[in-house]
Protein backbone atom coordinates (compact mmCIF):
# COMPACT_ATOMS: atom_id res chain seq x y z
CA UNK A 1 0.00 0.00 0.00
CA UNK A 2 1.50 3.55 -0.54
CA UNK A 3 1.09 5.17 2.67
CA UNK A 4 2.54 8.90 1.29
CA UNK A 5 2.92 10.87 -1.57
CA UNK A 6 6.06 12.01 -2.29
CA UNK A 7 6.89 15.97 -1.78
CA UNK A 8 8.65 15.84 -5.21
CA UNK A 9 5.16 15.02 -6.66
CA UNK A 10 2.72 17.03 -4.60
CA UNK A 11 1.96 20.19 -5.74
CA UNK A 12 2.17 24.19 -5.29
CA UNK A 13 4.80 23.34 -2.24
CA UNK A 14 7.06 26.94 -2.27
CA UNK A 15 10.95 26.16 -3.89
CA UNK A 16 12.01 27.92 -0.28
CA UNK A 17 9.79 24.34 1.31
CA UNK A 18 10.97 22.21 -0.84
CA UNK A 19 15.19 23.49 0.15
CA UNK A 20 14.15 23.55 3.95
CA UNK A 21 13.87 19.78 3.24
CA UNK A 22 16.81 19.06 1.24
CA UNK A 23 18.80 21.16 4.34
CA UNK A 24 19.08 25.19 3.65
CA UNK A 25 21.40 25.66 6.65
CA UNK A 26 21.88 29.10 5.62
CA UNK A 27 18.81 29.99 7.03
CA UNK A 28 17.72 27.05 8.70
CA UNK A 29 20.35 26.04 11.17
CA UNK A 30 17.92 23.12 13.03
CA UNK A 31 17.92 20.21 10.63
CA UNK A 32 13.89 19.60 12.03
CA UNK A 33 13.33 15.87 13.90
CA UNK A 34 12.11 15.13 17.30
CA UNK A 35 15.96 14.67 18.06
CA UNK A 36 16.48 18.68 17.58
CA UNK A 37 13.09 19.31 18.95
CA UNK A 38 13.63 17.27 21.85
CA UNK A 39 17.12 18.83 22.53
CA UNK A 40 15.80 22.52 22.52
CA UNK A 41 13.24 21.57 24.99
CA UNK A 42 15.75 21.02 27.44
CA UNK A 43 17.59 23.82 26.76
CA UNK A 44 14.78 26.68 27.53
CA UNK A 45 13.29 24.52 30.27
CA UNK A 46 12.95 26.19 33.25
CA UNK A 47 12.01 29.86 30.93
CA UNK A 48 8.62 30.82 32.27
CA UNK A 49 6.39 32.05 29.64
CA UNK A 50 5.26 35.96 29.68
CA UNK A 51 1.74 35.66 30.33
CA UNK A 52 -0.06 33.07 33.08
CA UNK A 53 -2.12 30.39 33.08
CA UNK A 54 -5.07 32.42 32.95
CA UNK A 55 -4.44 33.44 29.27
CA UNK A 56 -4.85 29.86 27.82
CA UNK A 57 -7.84 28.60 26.93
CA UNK A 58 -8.53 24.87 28.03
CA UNK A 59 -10.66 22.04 28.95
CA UNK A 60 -10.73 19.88 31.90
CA UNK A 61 -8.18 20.14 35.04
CA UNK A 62 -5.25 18.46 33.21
CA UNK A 63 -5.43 21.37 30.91
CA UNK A 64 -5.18 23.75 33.88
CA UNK A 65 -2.53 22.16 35.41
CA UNK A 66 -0.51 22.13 31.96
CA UNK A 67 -1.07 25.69 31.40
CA UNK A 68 0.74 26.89 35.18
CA UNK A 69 3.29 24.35 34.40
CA UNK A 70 3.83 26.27 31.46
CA UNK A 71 3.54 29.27 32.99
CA UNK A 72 6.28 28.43 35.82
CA UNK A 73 8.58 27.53 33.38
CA UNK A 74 7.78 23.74 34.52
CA UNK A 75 7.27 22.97 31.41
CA UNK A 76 8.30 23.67 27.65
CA UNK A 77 5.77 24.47 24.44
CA UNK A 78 5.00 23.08 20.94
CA UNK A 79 3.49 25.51 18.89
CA UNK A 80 0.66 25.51 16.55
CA UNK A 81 -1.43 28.14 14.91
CA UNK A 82 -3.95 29.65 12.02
CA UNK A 83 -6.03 32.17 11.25
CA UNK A 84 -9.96 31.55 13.30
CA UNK A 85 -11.36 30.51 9.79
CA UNK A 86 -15.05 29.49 9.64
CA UNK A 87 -15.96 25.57 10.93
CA UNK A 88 -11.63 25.39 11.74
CA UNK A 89 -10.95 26.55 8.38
CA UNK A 90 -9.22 23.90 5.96
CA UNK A 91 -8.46 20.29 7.59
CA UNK A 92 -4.82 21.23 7.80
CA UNK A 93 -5.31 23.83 10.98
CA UNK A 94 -6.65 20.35 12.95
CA UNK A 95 -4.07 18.68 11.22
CA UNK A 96 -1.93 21.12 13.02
CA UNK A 97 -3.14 20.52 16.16
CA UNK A 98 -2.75 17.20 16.30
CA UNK A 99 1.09 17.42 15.11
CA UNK A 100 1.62 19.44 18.09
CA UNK A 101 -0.39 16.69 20.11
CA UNK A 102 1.82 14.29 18.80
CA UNK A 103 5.27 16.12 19.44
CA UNK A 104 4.33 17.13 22.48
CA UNK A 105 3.35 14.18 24.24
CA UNK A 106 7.20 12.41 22.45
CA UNK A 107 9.77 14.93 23.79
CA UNK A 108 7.43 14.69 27.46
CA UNK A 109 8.30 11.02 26.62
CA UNK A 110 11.95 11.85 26.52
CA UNK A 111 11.85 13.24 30.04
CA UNK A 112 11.15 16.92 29.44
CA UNK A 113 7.62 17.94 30.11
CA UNK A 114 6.41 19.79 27.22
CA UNK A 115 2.49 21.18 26.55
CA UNK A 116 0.52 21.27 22.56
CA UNK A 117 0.00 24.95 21.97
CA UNK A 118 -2.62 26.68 19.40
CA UNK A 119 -1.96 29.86 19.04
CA UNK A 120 -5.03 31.25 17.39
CA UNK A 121 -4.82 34.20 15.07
CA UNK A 122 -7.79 36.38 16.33
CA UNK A 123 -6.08 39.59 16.19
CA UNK A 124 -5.56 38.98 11.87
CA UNK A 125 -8.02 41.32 10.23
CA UNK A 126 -8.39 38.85 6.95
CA UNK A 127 -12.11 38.69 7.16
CA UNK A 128 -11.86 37.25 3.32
CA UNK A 129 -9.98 34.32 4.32
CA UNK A 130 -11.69 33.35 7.35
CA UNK A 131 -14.88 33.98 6.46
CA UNK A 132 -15.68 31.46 3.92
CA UNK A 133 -15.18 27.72 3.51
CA UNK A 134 -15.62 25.21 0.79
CA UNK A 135 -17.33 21.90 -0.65
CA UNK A 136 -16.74 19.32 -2.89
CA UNK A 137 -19.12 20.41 -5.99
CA UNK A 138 -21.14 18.25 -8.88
CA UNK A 139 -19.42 20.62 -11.02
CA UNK A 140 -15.90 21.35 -8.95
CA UNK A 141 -14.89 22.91 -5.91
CA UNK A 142 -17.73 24.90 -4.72
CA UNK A 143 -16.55 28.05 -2.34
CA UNK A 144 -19.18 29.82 0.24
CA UNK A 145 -18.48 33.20 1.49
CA UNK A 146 -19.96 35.02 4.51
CA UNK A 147 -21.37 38.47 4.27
CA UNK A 148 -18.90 41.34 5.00
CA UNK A 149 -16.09 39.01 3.86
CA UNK A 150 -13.69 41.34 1.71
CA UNK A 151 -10.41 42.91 1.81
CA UNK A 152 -11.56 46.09 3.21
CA UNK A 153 -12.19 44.81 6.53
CA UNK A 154 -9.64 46.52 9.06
CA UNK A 155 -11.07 44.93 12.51
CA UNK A 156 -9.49 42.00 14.20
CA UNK A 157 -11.45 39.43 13.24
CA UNK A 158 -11.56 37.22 16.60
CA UNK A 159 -14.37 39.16 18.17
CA UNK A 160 -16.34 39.57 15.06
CA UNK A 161 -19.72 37.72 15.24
CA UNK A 162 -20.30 35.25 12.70
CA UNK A 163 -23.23 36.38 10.06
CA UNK A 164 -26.79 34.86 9.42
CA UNK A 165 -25.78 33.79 6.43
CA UNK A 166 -23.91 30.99 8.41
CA UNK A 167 -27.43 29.10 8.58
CA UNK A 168 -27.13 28.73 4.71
CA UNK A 169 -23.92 27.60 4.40
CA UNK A 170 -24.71 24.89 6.91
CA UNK A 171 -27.99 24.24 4.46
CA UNK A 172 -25.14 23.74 1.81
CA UNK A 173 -23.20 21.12 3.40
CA UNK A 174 -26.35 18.87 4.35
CA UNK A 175 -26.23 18.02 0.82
CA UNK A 176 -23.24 15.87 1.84
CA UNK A 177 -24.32 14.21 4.86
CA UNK A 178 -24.40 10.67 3.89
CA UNK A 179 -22.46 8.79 6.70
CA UNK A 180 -24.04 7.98 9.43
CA UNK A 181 -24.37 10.11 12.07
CA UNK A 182 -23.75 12.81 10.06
CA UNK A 183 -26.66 15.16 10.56
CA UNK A 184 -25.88 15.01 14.51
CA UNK A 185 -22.14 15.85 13.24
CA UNK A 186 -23.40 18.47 10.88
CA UNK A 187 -25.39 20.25 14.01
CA UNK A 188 -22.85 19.90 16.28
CA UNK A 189 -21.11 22.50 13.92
CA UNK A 190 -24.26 24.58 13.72
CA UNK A 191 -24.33 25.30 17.02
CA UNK A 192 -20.81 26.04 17.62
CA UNK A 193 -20.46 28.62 14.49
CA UNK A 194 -24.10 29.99 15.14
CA UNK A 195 -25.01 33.23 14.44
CA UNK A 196 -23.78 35.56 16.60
CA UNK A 197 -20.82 33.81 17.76
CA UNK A 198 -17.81 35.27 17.48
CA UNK A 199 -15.46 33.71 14.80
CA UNK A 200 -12.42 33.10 17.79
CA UNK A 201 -15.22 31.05 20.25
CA UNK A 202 -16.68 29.20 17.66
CA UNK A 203 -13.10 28.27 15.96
CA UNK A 204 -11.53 27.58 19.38
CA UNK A 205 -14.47 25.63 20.68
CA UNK A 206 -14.81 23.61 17.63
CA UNK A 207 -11.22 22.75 17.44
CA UNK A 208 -11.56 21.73 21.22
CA UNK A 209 -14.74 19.44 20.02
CA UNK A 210 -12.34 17.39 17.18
CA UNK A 211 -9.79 17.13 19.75
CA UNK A 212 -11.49 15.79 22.34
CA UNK A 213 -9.47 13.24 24.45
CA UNK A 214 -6.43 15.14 23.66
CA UNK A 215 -4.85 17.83 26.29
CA UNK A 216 -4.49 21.16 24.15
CA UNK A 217 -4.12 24.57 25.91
CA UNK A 218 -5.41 27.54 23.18
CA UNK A 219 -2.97 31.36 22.76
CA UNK A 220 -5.65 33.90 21.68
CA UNK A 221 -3.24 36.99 21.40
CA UNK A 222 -6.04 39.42 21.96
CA UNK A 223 -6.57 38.00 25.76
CA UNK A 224 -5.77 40.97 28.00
CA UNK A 225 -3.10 39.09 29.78
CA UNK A 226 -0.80 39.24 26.40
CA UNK A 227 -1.24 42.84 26.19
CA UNK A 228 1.65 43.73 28.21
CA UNK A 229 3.95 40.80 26.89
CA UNK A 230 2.52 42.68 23.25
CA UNK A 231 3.58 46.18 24.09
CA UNK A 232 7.08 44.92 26.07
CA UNK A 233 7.97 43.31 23.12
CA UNK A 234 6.72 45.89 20.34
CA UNK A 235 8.54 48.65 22.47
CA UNK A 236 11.78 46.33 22.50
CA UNK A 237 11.30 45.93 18.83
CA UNK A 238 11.13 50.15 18.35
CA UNK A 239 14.09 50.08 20.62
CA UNK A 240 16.49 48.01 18.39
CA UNK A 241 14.52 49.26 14.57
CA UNK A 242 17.93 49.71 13.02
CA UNK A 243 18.94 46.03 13.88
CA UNK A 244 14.99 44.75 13.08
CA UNK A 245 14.60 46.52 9.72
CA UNK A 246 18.53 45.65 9.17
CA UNK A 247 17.89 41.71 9.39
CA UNK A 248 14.73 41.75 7.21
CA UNK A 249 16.58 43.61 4.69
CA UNK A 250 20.20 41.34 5.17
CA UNK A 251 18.02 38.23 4.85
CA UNK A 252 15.68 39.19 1.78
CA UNK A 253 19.53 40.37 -0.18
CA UNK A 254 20.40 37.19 0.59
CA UNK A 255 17.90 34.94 -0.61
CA UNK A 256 17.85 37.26 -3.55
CA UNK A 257 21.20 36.81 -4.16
CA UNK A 258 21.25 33.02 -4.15
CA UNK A 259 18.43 32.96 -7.31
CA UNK A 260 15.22 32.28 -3.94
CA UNK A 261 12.07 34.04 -4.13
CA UNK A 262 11.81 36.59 -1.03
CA UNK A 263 8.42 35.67 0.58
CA UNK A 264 8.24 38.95 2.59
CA UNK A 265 10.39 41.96 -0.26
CA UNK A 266 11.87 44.12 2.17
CA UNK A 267 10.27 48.08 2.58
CA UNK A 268 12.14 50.51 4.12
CA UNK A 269 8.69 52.34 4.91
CA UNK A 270 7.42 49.66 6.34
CA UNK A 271 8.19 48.72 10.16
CA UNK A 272 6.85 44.90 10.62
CA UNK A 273 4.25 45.31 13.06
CA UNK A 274 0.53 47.03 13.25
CA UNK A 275 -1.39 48.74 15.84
CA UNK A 276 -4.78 47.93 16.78
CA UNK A 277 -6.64 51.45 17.70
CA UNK A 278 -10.51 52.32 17.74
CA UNK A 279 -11.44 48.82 17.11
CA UNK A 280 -9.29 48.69 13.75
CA UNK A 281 -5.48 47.17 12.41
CA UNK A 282 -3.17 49.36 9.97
CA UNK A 283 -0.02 49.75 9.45
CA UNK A 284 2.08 51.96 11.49
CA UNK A 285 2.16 55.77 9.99
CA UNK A 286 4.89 56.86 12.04
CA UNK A 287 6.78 54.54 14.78
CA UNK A 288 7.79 56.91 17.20
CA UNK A 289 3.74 57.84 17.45
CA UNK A 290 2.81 54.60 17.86
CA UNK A 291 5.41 54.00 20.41
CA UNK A 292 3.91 56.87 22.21
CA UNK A 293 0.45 55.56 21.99
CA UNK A 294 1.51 51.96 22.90
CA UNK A 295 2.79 53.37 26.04
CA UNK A 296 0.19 55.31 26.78
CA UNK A 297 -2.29 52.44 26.44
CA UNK A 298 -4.05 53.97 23.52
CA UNK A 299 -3.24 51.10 21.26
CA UNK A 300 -2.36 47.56 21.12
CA UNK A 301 0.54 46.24 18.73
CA UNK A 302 0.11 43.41 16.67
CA UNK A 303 2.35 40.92 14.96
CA UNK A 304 3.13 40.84 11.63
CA UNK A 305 4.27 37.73 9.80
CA UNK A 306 7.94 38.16 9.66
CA UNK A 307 7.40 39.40 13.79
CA UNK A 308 4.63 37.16 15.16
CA UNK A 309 7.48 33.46 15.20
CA UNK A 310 9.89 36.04 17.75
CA UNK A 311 6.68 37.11 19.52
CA UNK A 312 5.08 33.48 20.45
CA UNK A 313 8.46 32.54 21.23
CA UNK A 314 9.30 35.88 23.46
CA UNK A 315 5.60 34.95 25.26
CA UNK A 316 6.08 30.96 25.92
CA UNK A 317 9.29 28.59 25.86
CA UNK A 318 8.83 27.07 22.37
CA UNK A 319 10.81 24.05 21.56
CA UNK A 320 9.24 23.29 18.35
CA UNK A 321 6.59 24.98 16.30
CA UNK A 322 4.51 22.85 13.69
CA UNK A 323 4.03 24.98 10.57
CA UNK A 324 2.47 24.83 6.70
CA UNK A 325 5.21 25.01 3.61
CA UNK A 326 4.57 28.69 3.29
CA UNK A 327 5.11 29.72 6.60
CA UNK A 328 8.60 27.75 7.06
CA UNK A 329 9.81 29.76 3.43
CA UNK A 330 9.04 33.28 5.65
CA UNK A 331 10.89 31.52 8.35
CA UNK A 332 13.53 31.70 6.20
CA UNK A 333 13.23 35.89 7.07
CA UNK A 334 11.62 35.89 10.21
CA UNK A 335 14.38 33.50 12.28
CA UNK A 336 16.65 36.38 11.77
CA UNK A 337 14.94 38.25 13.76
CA UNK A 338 15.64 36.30 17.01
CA UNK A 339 18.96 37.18 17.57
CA UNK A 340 17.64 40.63 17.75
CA UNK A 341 15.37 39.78 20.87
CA UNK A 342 17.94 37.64 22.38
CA UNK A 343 15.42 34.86 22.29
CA UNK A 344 16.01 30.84 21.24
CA UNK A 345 14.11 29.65 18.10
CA UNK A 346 12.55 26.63 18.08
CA UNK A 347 12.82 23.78 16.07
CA UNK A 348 10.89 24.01 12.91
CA UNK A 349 8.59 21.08 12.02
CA UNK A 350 6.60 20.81 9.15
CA UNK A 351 2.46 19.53 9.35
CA UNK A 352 1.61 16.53 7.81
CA UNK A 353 -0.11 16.74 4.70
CA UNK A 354 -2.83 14.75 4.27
CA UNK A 355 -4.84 13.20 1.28
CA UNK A 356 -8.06 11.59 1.97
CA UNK A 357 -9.40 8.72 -0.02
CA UNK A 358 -12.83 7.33 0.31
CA UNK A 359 -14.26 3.72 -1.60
CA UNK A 360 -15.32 5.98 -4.84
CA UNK A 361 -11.83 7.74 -5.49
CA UNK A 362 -10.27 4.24 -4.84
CA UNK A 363 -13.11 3.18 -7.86
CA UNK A 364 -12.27 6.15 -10.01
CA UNK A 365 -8.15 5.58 -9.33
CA UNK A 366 -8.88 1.99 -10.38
CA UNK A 367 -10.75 2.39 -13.21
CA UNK A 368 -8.10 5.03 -14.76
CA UNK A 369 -5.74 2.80 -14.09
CA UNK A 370 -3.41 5.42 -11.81
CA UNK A 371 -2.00 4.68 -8.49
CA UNK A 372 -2.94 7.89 -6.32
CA UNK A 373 1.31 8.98 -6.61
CA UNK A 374 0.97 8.96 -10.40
CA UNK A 375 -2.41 10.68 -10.21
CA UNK A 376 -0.61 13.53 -8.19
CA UNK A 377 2.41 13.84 -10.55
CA UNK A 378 0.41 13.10 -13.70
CA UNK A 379 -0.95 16.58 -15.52
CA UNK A 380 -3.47 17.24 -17.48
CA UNK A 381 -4.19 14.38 -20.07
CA UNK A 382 -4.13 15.98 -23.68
CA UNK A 383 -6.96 14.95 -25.91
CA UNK A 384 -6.95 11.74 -27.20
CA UNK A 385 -6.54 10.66 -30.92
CA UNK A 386 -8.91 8.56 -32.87
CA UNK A 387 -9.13 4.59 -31.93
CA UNK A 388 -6.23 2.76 -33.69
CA UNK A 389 -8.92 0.48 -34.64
CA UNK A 390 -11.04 3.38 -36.25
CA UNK A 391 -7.82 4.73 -38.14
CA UNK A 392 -7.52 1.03 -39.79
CA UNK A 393 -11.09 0.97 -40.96
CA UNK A 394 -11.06 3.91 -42.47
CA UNK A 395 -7.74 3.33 -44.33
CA UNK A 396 -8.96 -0.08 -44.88
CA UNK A 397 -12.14 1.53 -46.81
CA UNK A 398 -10.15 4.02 -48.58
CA UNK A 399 -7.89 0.99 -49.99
CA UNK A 400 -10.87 -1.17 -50.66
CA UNK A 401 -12.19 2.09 -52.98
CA UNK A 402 -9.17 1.98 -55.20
CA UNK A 403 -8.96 -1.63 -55.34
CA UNK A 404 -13.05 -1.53 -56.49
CA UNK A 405 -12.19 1.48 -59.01
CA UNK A 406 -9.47 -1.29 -60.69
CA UNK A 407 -11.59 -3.99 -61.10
CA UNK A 408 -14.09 -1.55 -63.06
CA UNK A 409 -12.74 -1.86 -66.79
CA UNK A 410 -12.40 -5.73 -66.26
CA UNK A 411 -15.79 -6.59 -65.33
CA UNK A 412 -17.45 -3.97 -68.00
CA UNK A 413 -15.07 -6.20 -70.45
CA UNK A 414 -16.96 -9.69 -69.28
CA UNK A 415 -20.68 -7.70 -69.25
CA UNK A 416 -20.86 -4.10 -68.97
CA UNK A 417 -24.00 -4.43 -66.74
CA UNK A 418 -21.83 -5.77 -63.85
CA UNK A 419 -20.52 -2.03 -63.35
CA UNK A 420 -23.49 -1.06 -62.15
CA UNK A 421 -23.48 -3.98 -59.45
CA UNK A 422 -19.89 -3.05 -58.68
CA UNK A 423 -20.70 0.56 -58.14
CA UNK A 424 -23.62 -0.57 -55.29
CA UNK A 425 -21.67 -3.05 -54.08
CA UNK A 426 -18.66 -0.41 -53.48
CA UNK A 427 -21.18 1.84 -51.75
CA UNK A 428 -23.04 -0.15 -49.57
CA UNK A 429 -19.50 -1.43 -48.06
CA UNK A 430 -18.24 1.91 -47.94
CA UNK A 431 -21.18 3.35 -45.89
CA UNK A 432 -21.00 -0.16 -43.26
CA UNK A 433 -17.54 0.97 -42.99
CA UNK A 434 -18.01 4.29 -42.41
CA UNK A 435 -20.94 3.38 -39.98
CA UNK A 436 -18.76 1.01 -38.18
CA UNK A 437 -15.83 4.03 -37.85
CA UNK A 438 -18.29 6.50 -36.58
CA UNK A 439 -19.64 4.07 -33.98
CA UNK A 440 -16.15 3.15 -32.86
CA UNK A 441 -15.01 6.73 -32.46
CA UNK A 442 -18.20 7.49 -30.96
CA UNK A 443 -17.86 4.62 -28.02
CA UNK A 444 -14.16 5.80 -27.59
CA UNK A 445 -15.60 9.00 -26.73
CA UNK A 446 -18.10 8.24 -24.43
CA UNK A 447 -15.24 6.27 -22.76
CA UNK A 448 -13.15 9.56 -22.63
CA UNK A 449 -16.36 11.29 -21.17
CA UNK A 450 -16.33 8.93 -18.59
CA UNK A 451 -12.86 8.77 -17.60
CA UNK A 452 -12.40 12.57 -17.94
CA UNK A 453 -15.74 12.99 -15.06
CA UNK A 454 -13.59 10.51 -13.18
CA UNK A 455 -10.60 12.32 -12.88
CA UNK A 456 -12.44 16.07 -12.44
CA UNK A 457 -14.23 14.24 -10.15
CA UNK A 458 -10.53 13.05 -7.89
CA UNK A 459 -9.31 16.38 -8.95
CA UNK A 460 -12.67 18.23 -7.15
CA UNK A 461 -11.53 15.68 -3.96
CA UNK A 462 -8.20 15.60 -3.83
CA UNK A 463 -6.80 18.39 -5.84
CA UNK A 464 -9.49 21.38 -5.36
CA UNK A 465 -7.87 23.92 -7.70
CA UNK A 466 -5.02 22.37 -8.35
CA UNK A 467 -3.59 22.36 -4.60
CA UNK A 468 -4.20 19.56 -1.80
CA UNK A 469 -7.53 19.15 -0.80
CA UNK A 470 -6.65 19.71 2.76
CA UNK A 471 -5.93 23.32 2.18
CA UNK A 472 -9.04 24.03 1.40
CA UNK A 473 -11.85 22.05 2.65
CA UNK A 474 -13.19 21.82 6.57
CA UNK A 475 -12.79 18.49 8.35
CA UNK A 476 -16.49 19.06 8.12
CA UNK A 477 -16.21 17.34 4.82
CA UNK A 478 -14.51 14.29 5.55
CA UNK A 479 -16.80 13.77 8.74
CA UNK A 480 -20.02 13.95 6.71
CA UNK A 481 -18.86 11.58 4.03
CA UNK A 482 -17.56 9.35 6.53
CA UNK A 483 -18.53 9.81 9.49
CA UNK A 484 -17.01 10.26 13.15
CA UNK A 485 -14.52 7.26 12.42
CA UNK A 486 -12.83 9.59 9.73
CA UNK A 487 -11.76 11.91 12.59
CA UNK A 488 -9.76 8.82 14.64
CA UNK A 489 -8.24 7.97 11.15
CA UNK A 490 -6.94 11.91 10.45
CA UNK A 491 -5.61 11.77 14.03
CA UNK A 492 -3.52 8.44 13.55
CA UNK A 493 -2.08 10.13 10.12
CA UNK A 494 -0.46 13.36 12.13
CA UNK A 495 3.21 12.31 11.69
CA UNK A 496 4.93 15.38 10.72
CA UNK A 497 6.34 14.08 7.74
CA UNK A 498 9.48 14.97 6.05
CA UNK A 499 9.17 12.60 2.85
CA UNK A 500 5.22 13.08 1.79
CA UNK A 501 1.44 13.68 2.28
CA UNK A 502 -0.37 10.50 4.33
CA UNK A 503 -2.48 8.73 2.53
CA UNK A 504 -5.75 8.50 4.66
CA UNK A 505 -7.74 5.53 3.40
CA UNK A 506 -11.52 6.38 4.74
CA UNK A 507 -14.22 4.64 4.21
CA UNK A 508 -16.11 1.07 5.00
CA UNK A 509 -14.18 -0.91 2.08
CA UNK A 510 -10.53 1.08 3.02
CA UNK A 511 -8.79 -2.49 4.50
CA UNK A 512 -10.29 -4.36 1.39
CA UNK A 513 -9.42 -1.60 -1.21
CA UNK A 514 -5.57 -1.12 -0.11
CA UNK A 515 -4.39 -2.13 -3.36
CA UNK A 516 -5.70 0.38 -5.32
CA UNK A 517 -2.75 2.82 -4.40
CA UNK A 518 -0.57 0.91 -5.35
């Protein structure tokens, strides 16, 4: 059975990823393993994270008695985190969660305790990307937006309440609920993301729901209790802007330099943070003003992406942190950074990818004769020329025409009535020919129909415009095609992988269907 996809043949992974695998030391100096992981761990422990126990959200005692041993410094962190999207956003933010689950729980195994962090993006104000979500279409991927879900949104998204359009998106998705169980699944959603909910309790309580079992402690960077860790560490940040600004620019040279794409281009107007003030984000106009008004308690800074890996690290003791292929190619930028705030980066690990596979992609994979690897690396098939078998009837008619056409002068020399015979004959075979060709070419096409719908149909599951499905679809999906047992089986795939996306067989047939991938 294949059990992962190669990274060489999955696709849209960033060239800075795809290095960070091979070994980029030049900007990754942690080769990432549990090894390197486990090692860091036991360097910071004993660092006491910047904000108490009270600023992690949790469930159950254990939880509580995680967070204040991470708060002592009694324990070390492994580091998740997305944006608050709409029903957990696309499977990989679980899958997240449960790769911090994982690593957590093997470096405590290794003697040093260590506590599964989400850090939840509620102070973002990309209201486009977390309001919306998507399902597997008849016709392809089909993408449902919330009201109010556009790029002119400027208000931390966390606190915003979720729309009433919610109810019809929910509507949407009960077209898929064929496993059983999945209506009570399908409500169990409903309620969380109802309207009027905020987008950070519904995403955090949610993600609390799939986890369930599993000791996870929540960051929500808007708590009050990181608002002084915020401004401490935006103020040292103004303090040192020569040697901040100087390492974005160094890094971005470099990578230039060596033919990489620069994730974040360097601005010298820019200053990497923003400042959240009257309820809305921006950019910083002038620094020294918003240093002012930071001090003053006017406004609250907020992370950018090149500043927000220093600032989870400056507020807990992060030994590892568990991130997507686009946010290890900024790493590439933003690790520079903590030498500037005298602060230990952690080890960087990346999530798994997953592709699910139910009984009718298995069907589909079989019938086109692919194995799910050469599905992934395959592209587009070009269209396909007439049947061989077509081609030689034709020609064979074409022959049999000339060969008729001879015979002509000998048989008007024996009776010149036979011509006449000669010429119906010649037609009558011509047009079964002809018929026979046409029906040929036509049942080659119907087979192309058929195998094309196939393979839009595995590209609508497990290629959604042409990236992996688990960037864009809910675990919603999965759980309403296949019910609750789908959510033990996405679990048991989080390995962190170096080498490839898991294959996640799903599905009643799964153990009887193996072969198909291979």
């Amino acid at each position: 059975m294949t059990d992962s996809i190669p990274f060489d043949r999955y696709p849209n992974l960033p060239p800075l990823f795809r290095a960070f695998l091979r070994g980029l030391t030049e900007f990754y100096a942690d080769r990432p393993g549990l090894d390197a992981a486990a090692a860091r761990a036991r360097e910071i422990l004993g660092r006491p994270a910047s904000v108490g126990a009270s600023a992690f959200r949790c469930r159950g005692p254990a939880g509580r008695d995680r967070a204040e041993a991470l708060a002592s410094g009694k324990a070390v962190a492994v580091a998740a985190g997305h944006q608050v999207g709409l029903f957990t956003g696309p499977l990989f933010a679980l899958l997240k969660a449960f790769d911090a689950i994982r690593v957590a729980r093997e470096i405590s195994e290794r003697g040093v305790p260590a506590v599964p962090v989400f850090y939840a993006l509620t102070d973002d104000h990309d209201l486009a990307e977390v309001a919306r979500t998507a399902r597997p279409g008849a016709e392809g991927p089909e993408v449902l937006v919330l009201e109010g879900a556009d790029r002119s949104n400027r208000r931390p998204v966390g606190p915003l309440p979720i729309p009433q359009k919610v109810t019809e998106i929910v509507e949407k998705f009960r077209l898929d609920a064929k496993a059983p169980g999945a209506s009570e699944i399908l409500e169990a959603f409903a309620r969380r993301s109802a309207p009027g909910v905020s987008y950070a309790d519904a995403f955090v309580e949610t993600l609390f729901d799939l986890v369930e079992g599993e000791l996870l402690l929540v960051l929500d960077p808007l708590t009050p209790e990181a608002a002084a860790p915020a401004a401490a560490f935006f103020l040292q940040a103004a303090r040192r802007q020569a040697a901040v600004s100087g390492a974005w620019r160094q890094t971005a040279e470099r990578l230039e330099a060596l033919g990489h794409e620069v994730p974040v281009p360097y601005r010298s107007d820019v200053f990497p943070f923003f400042a959240i003030e009257n309820g809305e984000r921006r950019r910083l106009d002038s620094l020294d003003e918003a240093a002012r008004r930071v001090e003053a308690g006017r406004a609250l800074p907020s992370v950018d992406v090149l500043t927000r890996p220093a600032f989870k690290s400056f507020l807990l003791p992060m030994a590892a942190s568990i991130l997507g292929p686009s946010e290890i190619a900024y790493h590439a930028q933003a690790l520079a950074l903590f030498p500037v705030f005298e602060l230990s980066a952690p080890v960087l690990l990346p999530r798994t990818h997953a592709v699910l596979t139910g009984p009718a992609e298995r069907r589909a994979l079989e019938a086109l004769g692919l194995s799910l690897s050469d599905f992934f690396a395959a592209s587009a098939p070009s269209a396909a020329a007439a049947p061989r078998e077509a081609e030689w009837l034709a020609e064979l008619g074409r022959r049999l025409e000339k060969d008729l056409a001879a015979l002509e002068p000998s048989l008007r020399g024996i009776d010149p009535t036979l011509t006449g015979a000669l010429e119906t004959a010649g037609r009558k075979v011509a047009y079964q020919i002809e018929q026979l060709v046409e029906r040929i070419r036509k049942a080659a096409e119907k087979r192309e129909d058929i195998a094309a719908g196939r393979r839009r149909r595995l590209e609508t599951m497990l290629l959604p415009e042409g990236s992996g499905a688990d960037r864009l679809y809910p675990p919603l999906v999965p759980l309403l095609a296949h019910g609750r047992s789908a959510l033990a089986a996405i679990r048991d795939a989080a390995r962190s992988s170096l080498e490839g996306a898991a294959v996640v067989e799903l599905g009643a047939e799964a153990p009887a269907e193996a072969a198909h991938a291979r």
